[in-house]
N, C-alpha and C. Protein backbone atom coordinates (compact mmCIF):
# COMPACT_ATOMS: atom_id res chain seq x y z
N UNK A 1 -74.19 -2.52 -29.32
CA UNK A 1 -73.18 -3.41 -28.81
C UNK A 1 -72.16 -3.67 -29.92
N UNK A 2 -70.71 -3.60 -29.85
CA UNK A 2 -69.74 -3.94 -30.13
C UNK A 2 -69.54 -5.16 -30.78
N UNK A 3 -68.68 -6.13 -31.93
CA UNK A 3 -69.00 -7.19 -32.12
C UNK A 3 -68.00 -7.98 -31.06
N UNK A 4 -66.80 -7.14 -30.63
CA UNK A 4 -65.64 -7.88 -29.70
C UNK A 4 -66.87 -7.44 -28.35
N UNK A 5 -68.01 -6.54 -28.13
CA UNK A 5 -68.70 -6.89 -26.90
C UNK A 5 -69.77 -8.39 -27.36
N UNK A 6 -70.14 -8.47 -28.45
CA UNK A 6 -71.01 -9.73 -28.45
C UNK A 6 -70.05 -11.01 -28.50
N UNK A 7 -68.99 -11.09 -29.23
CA UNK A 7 -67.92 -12.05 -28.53
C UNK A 7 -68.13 -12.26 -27.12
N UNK A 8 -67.79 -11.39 -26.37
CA UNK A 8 -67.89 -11.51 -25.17
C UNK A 8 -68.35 -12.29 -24.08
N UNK A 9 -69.87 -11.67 -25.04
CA UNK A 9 -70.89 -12.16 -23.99
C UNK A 9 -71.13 -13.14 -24.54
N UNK A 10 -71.07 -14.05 -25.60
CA UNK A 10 -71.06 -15.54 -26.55
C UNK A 10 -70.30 -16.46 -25.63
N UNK A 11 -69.13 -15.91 -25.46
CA UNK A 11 -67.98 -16.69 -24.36
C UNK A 11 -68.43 -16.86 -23.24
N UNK A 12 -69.54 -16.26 -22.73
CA UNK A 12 -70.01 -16.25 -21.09
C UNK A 12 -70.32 -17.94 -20.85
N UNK A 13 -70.84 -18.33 -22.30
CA UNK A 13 -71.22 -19.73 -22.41
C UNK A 13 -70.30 -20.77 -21.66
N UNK A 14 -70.73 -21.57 -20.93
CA UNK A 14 -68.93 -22.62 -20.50
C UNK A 14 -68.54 -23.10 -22.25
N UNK A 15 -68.78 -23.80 -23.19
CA UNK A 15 -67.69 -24.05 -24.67
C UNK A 15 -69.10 -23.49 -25.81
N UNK A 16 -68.16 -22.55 -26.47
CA UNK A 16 -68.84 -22.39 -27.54
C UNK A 16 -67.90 -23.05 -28.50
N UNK A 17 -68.56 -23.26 -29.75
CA UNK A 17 -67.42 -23.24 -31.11
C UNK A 17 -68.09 -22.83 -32.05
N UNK A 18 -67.38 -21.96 -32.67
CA UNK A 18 -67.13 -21.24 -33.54
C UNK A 18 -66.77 -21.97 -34.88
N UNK A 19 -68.17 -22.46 -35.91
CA UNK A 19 -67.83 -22.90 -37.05
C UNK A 19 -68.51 -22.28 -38.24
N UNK A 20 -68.14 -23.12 -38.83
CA UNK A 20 -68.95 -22.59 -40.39
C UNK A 20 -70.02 -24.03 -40.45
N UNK A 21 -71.29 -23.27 -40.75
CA UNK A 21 -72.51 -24.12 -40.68
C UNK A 21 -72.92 -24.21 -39.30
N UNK A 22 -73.75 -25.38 -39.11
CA UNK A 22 -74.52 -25.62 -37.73
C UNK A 22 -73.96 -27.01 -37.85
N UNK A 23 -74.13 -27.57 -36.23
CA UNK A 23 -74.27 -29.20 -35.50
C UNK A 23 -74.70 -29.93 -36.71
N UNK A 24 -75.92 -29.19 -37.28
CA UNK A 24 -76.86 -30.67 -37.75
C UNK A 24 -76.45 -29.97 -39.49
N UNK A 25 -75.75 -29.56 -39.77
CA UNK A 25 -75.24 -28.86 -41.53
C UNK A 25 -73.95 -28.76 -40.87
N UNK A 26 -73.10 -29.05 -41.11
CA UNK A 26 -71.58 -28.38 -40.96
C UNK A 26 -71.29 -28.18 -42.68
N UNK A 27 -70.58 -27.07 -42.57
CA UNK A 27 -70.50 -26.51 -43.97
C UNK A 27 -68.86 -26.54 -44.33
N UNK A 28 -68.23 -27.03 -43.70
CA UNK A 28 -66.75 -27.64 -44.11
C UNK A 28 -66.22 -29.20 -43.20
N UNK A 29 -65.63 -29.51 -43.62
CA UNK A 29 -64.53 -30.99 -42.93
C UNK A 29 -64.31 -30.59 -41.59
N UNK A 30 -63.90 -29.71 -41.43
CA UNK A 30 -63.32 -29.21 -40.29
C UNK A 30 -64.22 -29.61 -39.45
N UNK A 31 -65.28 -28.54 -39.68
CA UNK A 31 -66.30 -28.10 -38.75
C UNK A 31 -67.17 -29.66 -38.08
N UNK A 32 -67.30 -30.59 -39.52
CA UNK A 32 -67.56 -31.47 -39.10
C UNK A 32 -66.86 -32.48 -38.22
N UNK A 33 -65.80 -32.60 -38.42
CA UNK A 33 -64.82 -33.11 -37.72
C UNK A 33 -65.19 -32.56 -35.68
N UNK A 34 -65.25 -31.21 -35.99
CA UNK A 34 -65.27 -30.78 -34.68
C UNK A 34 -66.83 -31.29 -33.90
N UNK A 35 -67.64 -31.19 -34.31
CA UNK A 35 -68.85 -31.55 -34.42
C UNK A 35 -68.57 -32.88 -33.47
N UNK A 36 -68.45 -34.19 -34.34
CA UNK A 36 -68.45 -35.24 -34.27
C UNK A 36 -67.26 -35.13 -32.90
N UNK A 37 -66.50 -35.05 -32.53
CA UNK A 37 -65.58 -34.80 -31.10
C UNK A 37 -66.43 -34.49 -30.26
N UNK A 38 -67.04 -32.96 -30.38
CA UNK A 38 -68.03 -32.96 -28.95
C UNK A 38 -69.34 -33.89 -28.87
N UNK A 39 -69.42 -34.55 -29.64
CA UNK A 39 -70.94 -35.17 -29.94
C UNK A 39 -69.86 -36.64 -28.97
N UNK A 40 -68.75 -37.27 -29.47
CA UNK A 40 -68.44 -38.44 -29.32
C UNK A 40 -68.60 -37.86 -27.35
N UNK A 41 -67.80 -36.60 -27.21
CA UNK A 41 -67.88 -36.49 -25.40
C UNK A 41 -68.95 -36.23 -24.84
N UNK A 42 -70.14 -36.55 -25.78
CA UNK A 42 -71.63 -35.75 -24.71
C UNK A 42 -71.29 -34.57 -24.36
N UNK A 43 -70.45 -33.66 -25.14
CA UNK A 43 -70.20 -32.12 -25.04
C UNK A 43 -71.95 -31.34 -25.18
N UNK A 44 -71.83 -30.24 -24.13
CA UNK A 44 -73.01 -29.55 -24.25
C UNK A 44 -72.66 -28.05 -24.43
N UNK A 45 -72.94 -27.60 -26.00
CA UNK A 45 -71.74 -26.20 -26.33
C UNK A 45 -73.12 -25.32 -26.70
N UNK A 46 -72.26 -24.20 -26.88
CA UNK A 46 -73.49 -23.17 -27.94
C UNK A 46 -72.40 -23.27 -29.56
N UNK A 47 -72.73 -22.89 -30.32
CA UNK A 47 -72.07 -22.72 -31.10
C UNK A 47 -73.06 -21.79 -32.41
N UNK A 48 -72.23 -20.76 -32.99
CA UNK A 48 -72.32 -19.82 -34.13
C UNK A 48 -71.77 -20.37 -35.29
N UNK A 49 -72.22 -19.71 -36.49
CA UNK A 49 -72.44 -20.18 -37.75
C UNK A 49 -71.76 -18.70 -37.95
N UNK A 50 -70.32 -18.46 -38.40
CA UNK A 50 -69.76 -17.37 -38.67
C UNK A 50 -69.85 -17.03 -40.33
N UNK A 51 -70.73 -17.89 -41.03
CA UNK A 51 -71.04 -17.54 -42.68
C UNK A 51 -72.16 -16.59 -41.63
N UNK A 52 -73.12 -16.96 -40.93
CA UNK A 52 -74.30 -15.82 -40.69
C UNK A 52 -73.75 -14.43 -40.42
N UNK A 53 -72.55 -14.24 -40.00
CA UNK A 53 -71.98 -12.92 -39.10
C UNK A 53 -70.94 -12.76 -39.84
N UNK A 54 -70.70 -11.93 -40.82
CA UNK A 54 -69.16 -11.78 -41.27
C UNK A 54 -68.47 -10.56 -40.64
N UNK A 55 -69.25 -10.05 -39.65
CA UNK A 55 -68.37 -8.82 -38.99
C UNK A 55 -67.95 -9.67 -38.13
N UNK A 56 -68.49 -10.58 -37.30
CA UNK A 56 -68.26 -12.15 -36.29
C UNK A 56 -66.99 -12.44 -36.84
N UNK A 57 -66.98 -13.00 -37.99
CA UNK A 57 -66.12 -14.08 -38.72
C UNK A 57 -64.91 -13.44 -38.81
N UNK A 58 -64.86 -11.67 -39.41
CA UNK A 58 -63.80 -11.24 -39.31
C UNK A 58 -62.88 -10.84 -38.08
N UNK A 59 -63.51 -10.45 -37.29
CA UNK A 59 -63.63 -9.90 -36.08
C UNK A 59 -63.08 -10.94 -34.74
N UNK A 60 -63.63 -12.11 -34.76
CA UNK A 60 -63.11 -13.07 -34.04
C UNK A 60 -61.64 -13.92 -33.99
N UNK A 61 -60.91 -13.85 -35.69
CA UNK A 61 -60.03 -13.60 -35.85
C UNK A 61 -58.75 -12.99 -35.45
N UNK A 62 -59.18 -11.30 -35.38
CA UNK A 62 -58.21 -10.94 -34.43
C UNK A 62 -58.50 -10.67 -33.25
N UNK A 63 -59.41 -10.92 -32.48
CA UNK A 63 -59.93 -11.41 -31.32
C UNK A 63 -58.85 -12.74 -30.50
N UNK A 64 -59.02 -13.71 -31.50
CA UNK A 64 -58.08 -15.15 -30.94
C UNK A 64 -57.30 -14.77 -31.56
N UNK A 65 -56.55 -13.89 -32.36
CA UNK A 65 -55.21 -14.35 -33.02
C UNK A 65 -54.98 -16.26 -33.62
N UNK A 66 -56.18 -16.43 -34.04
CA UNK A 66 -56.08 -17.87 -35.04
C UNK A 66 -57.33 -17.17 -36.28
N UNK A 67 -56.57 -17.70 -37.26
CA UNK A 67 -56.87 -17.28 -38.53
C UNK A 67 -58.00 -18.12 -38.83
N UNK A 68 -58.24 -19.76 -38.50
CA UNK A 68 -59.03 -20.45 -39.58
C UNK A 68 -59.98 -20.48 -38.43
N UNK A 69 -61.13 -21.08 -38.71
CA UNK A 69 -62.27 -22.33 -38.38
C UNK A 69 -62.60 -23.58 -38.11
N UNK A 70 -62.70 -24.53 -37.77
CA UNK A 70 -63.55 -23.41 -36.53
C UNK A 70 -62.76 -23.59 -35.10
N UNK A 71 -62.97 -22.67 -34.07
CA UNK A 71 -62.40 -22.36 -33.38
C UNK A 71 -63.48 -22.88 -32.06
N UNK A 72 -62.22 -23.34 -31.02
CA UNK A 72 -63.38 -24.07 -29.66
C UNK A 72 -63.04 -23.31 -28.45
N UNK A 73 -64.11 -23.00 -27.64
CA UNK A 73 -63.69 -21.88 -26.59
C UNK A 73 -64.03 -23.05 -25.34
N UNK A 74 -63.54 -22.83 -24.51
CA UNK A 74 -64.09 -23.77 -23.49
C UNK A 74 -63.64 -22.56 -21.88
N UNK A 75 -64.51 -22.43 -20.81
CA UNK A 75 -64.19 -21.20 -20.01
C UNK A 75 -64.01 -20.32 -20.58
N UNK A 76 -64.48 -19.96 -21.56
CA UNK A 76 -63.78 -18.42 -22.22
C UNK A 76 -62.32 -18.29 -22.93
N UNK A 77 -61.73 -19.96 -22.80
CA UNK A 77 -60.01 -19.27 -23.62
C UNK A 77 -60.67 -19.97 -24.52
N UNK A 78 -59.69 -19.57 -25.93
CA UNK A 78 -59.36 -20.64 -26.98
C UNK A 78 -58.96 -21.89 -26.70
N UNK A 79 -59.32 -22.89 -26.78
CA UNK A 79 -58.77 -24.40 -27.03
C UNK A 79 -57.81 -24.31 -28.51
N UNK A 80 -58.37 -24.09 -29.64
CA UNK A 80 -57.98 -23.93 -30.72
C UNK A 80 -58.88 -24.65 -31.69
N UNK A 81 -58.47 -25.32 -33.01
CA UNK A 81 -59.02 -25.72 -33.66
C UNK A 81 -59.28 -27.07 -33.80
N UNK A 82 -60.00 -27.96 -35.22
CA UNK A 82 -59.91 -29.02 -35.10
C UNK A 82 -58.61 -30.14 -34.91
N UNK A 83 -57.93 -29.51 -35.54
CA UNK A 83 -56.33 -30.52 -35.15
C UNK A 83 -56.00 -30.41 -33.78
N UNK A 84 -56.05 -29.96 -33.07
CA UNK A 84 -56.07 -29.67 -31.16
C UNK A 84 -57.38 -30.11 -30.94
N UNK A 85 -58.18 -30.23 -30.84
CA UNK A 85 -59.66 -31.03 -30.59
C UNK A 85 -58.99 -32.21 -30.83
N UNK A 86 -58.45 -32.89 -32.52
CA UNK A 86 -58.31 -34.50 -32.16
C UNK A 86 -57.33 -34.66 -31.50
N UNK A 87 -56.04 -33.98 -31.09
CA UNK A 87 -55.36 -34.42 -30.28
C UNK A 87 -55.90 -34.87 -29.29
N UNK A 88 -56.03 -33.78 -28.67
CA UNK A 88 -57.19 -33.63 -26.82
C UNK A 88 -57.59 -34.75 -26.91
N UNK A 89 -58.63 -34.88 -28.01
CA UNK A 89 -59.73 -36.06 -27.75
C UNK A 89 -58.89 -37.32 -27.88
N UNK A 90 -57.80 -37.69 -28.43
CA UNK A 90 -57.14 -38.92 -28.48
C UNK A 90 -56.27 -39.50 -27.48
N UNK A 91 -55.96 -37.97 -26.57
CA UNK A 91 -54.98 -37.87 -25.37
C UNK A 91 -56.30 -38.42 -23.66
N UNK A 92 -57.59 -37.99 -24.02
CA UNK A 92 -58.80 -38.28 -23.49
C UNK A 92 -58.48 -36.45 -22.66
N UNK A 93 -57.89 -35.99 -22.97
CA UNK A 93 -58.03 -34.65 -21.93
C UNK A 93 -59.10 -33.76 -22.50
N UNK A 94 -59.74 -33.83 -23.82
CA UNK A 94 -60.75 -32.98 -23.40
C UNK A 94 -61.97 -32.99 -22.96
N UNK A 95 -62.06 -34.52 -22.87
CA UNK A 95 -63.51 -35.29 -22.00
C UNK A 95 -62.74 -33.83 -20.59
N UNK A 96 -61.84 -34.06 -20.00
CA UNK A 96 -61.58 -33.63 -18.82
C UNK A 96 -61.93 -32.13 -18.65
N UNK A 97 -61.39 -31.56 -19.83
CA UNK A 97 -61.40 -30.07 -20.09
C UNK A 97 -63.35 -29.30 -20.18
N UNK A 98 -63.76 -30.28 -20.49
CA UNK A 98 -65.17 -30.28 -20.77
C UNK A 98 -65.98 -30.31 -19.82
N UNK A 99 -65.37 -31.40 -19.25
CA UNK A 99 -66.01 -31.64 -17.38
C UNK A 99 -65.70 -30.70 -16.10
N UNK A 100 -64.49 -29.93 -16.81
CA UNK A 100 -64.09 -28.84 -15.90
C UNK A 100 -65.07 -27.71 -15.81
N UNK A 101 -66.17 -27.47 -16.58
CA UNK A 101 -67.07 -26.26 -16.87
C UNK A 101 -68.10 -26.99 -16.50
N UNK A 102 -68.06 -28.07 -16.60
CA UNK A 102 -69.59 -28.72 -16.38
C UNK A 102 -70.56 -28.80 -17.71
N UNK A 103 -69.74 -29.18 -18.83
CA UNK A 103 -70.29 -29.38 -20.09
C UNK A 103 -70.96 -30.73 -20.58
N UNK A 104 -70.60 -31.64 -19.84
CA UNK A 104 -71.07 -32.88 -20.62
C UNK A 104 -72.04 -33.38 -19.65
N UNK A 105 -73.13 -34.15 -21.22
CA UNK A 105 -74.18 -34.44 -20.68
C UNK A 105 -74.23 -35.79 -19.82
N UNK A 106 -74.98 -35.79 -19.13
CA UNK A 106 -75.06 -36.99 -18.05
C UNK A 106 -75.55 -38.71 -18.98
């Protein structure tokens, strides 16, 4: 399998994100930042650790055409990164965006 086919099938997920570290280690600001957003919406994501995968890490890149980390998929598009996460989340649209897949927990 391909790494733009394991992308793929990663995205089948309703929101993944794409950070550096895990939920419970985030291994930059960012990541944590992003973390703490889906945690505040009862977001229910998969999410990859792209230090584990550097063919992932490179690869996903030009996949989304966004350069940094970490990156939030929700239905399969890009959302984008953490600065678009706190927007969303301050605008309350990505509680909405979240609920559109059927992501958040009850």
């Amino acid at each position: 399998m391909s790494v733009i086919e394991r992308i793929q099938e990663q995205l089948a997920n309703p929101v993944v994100l794409y950070m550096k570290g895990s939920p419970d280690f985030p291994q930059c600001g960012f990541s944590g930042q992003a973390v703490q957003i889906l945690g505040a919406c009862k977001a229910e994501y998969a999410h990859f650790n792209i230090f584990e995968d550097p063919e992932l890490r490179e690869a996903l890149k030009e996949y989304s055409s966004w350069p940094t980390y970490p990156q939030l998929y929700i239905g399969g598009k890009l959302v984008g990164g953490c600065d678009i996460m706190i927007d969303l989340y301050k605008k309350g649209e990505l509680a909405t965006l979240l609920s559109s897949v059927g992501a958040v927990a009850a």
